[in-house]
PDB file of N, CA and C in Angstrom:
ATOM      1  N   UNK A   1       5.847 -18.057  -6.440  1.00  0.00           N
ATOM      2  CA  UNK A   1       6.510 -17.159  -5.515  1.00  0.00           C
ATOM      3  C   UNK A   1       5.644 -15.937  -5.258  1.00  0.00           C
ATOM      4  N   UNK A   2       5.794 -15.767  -4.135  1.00  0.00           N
ATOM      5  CA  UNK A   2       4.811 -14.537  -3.578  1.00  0.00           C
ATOM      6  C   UNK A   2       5.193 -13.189  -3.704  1.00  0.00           C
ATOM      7  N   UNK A   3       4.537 -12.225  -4.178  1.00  0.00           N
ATOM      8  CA  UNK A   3       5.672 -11.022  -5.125  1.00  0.00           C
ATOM      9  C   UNK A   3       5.611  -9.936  -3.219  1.00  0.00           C
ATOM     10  N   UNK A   4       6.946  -9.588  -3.205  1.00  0.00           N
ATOM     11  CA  UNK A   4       6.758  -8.643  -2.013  1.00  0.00           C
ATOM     12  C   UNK A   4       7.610  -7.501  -2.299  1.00  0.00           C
ATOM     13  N   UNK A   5       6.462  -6.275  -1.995  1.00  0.00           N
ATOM     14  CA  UNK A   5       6.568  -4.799  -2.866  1.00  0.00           C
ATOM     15  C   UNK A   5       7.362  -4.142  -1.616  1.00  0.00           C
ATOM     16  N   UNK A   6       7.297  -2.870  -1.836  1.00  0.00           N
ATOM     17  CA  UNK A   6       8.235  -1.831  -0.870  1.00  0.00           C
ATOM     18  C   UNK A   6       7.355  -0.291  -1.623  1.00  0.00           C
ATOM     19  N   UNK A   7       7.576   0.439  -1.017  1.00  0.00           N
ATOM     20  CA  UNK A   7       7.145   1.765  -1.356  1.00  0.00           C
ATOM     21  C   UNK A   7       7.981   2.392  -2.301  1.00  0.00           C
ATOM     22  N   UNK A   8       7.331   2.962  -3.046  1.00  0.00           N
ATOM     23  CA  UNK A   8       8.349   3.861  -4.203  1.00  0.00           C
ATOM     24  C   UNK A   8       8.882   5.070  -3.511  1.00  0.00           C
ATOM     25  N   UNK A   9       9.596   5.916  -4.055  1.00  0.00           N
ATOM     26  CA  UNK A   9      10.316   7.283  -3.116  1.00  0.00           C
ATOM     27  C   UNK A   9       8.664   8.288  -3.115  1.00  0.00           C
ATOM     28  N   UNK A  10       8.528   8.539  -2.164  1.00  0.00           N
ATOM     29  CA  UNK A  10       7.384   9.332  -2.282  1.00  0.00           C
ATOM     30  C   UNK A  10       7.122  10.192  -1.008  1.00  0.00           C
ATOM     31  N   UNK A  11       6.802  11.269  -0.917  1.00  0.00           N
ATOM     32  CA  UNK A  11       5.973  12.401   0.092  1.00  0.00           C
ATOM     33  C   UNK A  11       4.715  12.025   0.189  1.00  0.00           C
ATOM     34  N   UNK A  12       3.919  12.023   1.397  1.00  0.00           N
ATOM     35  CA  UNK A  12       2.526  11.841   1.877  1.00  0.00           C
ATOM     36  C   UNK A  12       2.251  12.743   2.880  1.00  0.00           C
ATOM     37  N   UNK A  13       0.927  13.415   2.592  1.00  0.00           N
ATOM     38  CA  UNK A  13       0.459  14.054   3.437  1.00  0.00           C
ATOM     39  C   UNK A  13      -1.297  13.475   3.987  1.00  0.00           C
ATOM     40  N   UNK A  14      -1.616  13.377   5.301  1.00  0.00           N
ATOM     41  CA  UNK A  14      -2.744  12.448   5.711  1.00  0.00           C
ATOM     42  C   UNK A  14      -3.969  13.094   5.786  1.00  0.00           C
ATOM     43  N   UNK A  15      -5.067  12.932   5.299  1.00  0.00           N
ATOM     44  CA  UNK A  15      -6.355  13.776   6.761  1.00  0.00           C
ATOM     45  C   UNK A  15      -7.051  12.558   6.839  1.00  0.00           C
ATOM     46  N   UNK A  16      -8.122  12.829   7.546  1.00  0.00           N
ATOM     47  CA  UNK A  16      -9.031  11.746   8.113  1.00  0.00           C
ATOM     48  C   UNK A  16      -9.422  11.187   7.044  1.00  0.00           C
ATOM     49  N   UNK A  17      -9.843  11.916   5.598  1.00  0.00           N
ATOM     50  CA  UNK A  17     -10.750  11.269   4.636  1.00  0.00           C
ATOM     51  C   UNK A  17      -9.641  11.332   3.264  1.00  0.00           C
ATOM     52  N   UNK A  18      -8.529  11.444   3.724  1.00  0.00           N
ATOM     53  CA  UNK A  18      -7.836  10.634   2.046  1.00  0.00           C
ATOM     54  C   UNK A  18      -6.479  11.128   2.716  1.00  0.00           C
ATOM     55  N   UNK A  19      -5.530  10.709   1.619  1.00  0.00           N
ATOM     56  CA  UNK A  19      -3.916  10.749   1.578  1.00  0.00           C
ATOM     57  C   UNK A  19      -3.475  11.428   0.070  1.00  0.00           C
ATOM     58  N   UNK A  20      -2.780  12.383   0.192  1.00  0.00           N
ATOM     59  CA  UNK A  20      -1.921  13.153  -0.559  1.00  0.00           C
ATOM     60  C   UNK A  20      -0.875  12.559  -1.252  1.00  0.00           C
ATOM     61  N   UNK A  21      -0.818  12.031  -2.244  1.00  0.00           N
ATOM     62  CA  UNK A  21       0.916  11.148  -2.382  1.00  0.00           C
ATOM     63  C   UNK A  21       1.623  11.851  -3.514  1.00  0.00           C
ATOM     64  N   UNK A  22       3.104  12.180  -2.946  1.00  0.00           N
ATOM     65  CA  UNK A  22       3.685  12.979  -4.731  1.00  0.00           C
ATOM     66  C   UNK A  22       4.877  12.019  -4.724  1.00  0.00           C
ATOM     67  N   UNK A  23       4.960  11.667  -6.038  1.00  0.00           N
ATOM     68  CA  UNK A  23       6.217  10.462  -5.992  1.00  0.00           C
ATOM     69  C   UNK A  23       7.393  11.321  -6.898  1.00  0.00           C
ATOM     70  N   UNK A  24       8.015  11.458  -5.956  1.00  0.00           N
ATOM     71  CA  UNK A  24       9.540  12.266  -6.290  1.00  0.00           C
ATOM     72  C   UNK A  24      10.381  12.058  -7.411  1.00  0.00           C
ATOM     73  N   UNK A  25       9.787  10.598  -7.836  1.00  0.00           N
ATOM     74  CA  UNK A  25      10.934   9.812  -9.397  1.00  0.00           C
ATOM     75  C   UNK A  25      10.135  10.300 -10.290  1.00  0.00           C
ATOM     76  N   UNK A  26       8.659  10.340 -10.237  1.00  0.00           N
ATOM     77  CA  UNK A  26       7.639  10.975 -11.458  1.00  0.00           C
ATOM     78  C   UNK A  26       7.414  12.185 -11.500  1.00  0.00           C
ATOM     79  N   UNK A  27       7.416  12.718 -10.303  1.00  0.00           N
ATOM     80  CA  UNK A  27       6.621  13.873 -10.508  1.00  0.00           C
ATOM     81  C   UNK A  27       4.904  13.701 -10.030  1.00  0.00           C
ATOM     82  N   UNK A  28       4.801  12.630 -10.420  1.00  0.00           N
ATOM     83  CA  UNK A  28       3.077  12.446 -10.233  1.00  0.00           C
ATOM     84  C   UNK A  28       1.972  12.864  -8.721  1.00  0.00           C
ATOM     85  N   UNK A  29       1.066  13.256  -8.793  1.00  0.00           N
ATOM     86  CA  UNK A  29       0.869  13.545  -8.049  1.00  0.00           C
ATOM     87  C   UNK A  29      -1.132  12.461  -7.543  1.00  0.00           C
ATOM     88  N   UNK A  30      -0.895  11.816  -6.578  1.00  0.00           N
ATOM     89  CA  UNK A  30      -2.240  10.924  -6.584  1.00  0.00           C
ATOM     90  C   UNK A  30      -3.242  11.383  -5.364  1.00  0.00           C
ATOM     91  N   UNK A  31      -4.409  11.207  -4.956  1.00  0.00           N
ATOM     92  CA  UNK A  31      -4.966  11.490  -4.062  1.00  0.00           C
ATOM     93  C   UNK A  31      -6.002  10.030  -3.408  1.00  0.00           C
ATOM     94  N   UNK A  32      -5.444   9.410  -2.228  1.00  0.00           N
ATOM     95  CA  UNK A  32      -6.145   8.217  -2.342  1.00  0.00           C
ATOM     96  C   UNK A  32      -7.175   7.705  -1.048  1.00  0.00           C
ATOM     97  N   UNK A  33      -7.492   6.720  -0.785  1.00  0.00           N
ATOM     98  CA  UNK A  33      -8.738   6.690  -0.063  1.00  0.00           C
ATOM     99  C   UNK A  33      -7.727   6.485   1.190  1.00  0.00           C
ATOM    100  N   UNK A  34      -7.844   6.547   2.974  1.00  0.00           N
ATOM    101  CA  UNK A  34      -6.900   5.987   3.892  1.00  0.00           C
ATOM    102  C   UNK A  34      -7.116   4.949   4.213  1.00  0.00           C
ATOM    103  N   UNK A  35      -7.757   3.944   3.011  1.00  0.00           N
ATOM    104  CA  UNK A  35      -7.032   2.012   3.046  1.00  0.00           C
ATOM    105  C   UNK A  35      -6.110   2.673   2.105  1.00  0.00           C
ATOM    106  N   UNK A  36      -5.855   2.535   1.028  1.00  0.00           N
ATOM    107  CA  UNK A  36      -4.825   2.684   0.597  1.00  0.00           C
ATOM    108  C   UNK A  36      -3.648   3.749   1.096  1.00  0.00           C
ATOM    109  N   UNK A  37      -3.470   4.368   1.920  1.00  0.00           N
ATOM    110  CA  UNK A  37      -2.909   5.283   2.770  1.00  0.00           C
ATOM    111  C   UNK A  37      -2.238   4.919   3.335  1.00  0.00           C
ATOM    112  N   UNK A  38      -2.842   4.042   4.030  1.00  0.00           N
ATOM    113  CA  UNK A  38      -2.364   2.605   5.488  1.00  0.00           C
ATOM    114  C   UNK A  38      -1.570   1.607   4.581  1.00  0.00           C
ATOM    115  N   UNK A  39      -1.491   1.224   3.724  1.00  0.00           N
ATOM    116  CA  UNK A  39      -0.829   0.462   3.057  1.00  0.00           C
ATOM    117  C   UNK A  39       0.020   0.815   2.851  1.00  0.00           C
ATOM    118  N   UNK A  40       0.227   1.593   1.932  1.00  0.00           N
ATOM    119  CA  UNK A  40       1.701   2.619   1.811  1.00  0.00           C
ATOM    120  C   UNK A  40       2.187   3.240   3.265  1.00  0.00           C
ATOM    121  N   UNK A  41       1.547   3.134   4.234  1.00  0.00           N
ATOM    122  CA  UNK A  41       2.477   4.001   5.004  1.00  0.00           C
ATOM    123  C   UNK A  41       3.513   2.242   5.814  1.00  0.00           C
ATOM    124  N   UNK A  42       2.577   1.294   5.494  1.00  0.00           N
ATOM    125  CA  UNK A  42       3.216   0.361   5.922  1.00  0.00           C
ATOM    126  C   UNK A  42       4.197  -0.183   5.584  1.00  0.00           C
ATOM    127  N   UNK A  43       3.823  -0.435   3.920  1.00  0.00           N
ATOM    128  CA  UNK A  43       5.078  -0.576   3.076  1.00  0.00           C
ATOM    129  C   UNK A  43       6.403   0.678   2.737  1.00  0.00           C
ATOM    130  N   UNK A  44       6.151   1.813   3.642  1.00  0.00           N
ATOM    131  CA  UNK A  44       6.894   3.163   4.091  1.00  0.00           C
ATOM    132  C   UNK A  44       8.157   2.254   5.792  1.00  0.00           C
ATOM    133  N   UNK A  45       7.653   1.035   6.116  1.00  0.00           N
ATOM    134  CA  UNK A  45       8.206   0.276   7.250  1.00  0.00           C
ATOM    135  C   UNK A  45       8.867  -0.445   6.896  1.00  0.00           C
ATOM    136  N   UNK A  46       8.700  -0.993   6.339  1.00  0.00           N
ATOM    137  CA  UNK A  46       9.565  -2.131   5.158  1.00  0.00           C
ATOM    138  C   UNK A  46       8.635  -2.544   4.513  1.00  0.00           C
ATOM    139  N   UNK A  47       9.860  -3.834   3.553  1.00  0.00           N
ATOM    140  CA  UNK A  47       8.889  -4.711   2.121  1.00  0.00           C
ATOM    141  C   UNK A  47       7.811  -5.208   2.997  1.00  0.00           C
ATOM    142  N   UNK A  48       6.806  -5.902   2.143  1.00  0.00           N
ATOM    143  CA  UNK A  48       6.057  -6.468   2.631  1.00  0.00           C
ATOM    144  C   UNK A  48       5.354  -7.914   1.550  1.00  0.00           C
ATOM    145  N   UNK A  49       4.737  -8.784   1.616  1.00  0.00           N
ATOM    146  CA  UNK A  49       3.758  -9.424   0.829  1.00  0.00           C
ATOM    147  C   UNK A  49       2.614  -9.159   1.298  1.00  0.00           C
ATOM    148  N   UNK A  50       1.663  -9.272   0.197  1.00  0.00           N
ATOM    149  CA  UNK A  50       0.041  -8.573  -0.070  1.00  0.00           C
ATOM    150  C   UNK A  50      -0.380  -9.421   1.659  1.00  0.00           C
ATOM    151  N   UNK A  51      -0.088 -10.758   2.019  1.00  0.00           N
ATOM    152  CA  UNK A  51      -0.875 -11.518   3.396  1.00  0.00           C
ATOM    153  C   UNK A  51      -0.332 -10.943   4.059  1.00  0.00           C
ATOM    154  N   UNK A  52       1.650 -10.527   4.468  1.00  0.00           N
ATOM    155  CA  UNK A  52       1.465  -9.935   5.686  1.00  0.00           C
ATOM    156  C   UNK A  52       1.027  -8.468   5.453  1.00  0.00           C
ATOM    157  N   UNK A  53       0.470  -7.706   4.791  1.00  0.00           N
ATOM    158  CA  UNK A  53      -0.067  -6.618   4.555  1.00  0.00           C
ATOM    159  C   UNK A  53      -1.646  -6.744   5.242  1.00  0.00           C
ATOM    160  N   UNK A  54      -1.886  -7.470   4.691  1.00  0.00           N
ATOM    161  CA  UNK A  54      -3.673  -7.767   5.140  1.00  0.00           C
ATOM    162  C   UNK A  54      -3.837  -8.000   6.445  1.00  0.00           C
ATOM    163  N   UNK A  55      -2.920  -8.807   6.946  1.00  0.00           N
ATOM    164  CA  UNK A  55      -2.771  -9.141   8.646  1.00  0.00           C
ATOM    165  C   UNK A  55      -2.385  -7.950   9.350  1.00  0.00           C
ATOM    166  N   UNK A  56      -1.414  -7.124   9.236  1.00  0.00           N
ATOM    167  CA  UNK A  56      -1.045  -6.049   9.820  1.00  0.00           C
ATOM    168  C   UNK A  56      -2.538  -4.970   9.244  1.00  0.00           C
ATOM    169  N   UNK A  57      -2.837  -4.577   8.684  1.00  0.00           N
ATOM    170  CA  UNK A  57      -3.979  -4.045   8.073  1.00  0.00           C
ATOM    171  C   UNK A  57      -5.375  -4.322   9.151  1.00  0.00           C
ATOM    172  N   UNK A  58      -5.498  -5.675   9.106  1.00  0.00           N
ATOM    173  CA  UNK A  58      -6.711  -6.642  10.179  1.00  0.00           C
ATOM    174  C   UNK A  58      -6.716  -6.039  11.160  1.00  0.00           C
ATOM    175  N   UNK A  59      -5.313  -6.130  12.007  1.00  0.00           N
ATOM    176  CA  UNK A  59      -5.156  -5.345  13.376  1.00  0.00           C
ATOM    177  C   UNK A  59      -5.217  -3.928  13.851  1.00  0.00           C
ATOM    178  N   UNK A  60      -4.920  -3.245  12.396  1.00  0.00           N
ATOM    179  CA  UNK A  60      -4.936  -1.986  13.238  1.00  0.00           C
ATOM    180  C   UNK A  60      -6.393  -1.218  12.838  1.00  0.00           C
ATOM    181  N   UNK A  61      -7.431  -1.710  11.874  1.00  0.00           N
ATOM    182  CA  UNK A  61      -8.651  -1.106  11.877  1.00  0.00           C
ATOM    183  C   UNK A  61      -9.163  -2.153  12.309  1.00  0.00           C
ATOM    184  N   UNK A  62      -9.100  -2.810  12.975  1.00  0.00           N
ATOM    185  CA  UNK A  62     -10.104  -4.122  13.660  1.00  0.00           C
ATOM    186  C   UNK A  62     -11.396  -4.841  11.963  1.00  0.00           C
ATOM    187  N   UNK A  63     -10.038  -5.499  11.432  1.00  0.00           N
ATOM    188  CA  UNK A  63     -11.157  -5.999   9.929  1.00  0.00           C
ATOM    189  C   UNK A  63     -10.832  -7.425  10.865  1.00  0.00           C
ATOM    190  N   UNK A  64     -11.579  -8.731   9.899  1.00  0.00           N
ATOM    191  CA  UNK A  64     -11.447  -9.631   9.801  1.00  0.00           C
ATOM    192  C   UNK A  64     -10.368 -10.069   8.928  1.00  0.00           C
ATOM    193  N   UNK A  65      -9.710 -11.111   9.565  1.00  0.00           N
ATOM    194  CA  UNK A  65      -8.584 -11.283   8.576  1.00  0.00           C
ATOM    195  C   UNK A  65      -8.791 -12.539   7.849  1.00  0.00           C
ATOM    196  N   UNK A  66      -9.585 -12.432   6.445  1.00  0.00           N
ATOM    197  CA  UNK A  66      -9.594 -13.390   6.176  1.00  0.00           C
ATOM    198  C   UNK A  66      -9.376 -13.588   4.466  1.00  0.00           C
ATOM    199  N   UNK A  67     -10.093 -14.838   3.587  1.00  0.00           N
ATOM    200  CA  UNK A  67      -9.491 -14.650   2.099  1.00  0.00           C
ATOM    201  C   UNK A  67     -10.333 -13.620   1.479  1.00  0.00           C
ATOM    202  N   UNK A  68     -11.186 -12.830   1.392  1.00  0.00           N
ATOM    203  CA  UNK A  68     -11.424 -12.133   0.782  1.00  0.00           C
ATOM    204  C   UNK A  68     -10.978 -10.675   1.354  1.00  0.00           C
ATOM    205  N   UNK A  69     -10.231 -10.504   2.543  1.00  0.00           N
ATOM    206  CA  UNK A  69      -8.851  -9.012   2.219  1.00  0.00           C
ATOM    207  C   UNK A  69      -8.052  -9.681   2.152  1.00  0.00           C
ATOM    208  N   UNK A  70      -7.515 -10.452   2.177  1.00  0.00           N
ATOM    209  CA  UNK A  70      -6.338 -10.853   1.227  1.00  0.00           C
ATOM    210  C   UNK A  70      -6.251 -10.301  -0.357  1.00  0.00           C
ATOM    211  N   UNK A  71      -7.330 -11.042  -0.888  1.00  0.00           N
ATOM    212  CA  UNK A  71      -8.039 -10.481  -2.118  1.00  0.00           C
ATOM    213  C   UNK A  71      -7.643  -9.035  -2.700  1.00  0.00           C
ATOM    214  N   UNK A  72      -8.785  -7.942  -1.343  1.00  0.00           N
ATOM    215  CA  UNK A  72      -8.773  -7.157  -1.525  1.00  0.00           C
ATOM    216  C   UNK A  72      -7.518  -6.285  -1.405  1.00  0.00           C
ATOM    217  N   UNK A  73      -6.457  -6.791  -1.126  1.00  0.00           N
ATOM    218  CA  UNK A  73      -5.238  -6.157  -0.588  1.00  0.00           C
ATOM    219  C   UNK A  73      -4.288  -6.411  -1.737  1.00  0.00           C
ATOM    220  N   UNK A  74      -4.548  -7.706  -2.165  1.00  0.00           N
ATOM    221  CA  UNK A  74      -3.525  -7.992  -3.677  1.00  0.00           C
ATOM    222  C   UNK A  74      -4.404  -6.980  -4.770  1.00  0.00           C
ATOM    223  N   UNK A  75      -5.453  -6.946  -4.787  1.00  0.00           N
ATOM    224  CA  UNK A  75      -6.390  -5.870  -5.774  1.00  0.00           C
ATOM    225  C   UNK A  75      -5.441  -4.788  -5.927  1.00  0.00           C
ATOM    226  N   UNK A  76      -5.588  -3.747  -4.437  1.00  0.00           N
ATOM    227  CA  UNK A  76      -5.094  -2.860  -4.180  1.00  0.00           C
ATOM    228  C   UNK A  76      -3.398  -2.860  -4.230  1.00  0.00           C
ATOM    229  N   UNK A  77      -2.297  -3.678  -3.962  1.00  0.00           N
ATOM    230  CA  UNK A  77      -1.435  -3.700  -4.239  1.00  0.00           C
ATOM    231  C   UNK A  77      -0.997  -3.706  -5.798  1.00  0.00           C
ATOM    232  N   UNK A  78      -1.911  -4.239  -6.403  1.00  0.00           N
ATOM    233  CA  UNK A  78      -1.992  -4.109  -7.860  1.00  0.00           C
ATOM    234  C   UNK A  78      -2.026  -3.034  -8.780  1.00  0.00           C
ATOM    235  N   UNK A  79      -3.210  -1.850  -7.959  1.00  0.00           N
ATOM    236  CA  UNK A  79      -3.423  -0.378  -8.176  1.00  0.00           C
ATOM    237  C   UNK A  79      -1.866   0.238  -8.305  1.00  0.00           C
ATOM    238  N   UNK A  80      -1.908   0.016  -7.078  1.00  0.00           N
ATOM    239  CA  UNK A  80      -0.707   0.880  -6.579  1.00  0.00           C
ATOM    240  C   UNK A  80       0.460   0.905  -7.288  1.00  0.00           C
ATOM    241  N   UNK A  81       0.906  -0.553  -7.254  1.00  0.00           N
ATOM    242  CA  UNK A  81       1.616  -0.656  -8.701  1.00  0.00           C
ATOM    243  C   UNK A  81       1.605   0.189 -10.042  1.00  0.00           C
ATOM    244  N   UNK A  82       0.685  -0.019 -10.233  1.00  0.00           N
ATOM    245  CA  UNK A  82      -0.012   0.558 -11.787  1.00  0.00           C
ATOM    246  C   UNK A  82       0.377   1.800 -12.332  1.00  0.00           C
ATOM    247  N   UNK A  83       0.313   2.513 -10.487  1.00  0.00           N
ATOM    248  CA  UNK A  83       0.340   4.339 -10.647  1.00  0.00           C
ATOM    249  C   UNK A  83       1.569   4.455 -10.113  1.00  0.00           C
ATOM    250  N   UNK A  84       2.815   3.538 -10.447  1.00  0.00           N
ATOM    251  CA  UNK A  84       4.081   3.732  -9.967  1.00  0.00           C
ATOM    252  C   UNK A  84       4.300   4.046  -8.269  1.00  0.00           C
ATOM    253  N   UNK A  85       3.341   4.000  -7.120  1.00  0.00           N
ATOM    254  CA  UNK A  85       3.816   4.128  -5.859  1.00  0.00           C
ATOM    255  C   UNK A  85       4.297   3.331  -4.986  1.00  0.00           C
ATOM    256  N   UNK A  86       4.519   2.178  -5.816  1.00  0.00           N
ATOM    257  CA  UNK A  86       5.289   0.733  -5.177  1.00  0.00           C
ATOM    258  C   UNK A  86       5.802  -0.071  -5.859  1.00  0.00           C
ATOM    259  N   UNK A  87       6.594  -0.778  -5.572  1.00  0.00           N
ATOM    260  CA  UNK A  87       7.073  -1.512  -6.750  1.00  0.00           C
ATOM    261  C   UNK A  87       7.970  -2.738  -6.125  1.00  0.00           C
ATOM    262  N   UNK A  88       8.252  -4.265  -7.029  1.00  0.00           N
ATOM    263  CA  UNK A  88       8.175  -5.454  -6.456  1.00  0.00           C
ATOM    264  C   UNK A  88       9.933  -5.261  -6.271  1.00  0.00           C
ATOM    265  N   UNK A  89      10.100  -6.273  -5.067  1.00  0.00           N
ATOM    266  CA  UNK A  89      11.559  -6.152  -4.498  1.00  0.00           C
ATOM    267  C   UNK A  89      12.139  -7.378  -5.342  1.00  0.00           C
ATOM    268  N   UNK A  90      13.099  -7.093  -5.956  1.00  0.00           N
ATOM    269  CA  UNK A  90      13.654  -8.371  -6.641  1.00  0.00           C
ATOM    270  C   UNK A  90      14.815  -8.886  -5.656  1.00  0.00           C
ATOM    271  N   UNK A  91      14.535  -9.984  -5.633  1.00  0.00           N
ATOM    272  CA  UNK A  91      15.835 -11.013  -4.607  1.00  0.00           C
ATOM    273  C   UNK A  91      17.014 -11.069  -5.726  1.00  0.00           C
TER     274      UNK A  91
END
């Protein structure tokens, strides 16, 4: 089964060269690159799984959509996890 995350409660602030994130349940406060920015602001739209993440991702910076961001997108969904700013939707 394909794990599909959602955004944790969190504030973001953007600039061109990183994203601000404070997650309201921790307290924590992260500073991250804007791929990971774009991710969270997506999973800020609804749940998502790591492929349709990578596909929506493909389109809006013009990547290739193929298995290695997939890859790189479950990597990064993995991070994100880690540092509490997302977390998996249980059915």
């Amino acid at each position: 089964m394909t794990a599909v995350w959602r955004a944790a409660n969190l504030l973001t602030k953007s600039w061109q060269d990183g994203v601000v994130v404070y997650n309201l349940d921790s307290g924590n406060t992260h500073l991250l690159n804007p791929i990971a920015g774009q991710v969270l602001k997506l999973l800020a739209n609804g749940p998502a799984d790591a492929t349709t993440i990578a596909r929506q991702l493909a389109g809006q910076i013009d990547l290739d959509s193929d298995p290695e961001l997939d890859y790189n997108v479950a990597s990064l969904l993995n991070h994100l996890d880690s540092l509490g700013l997302i977390e998996p939707v249980i059915p």
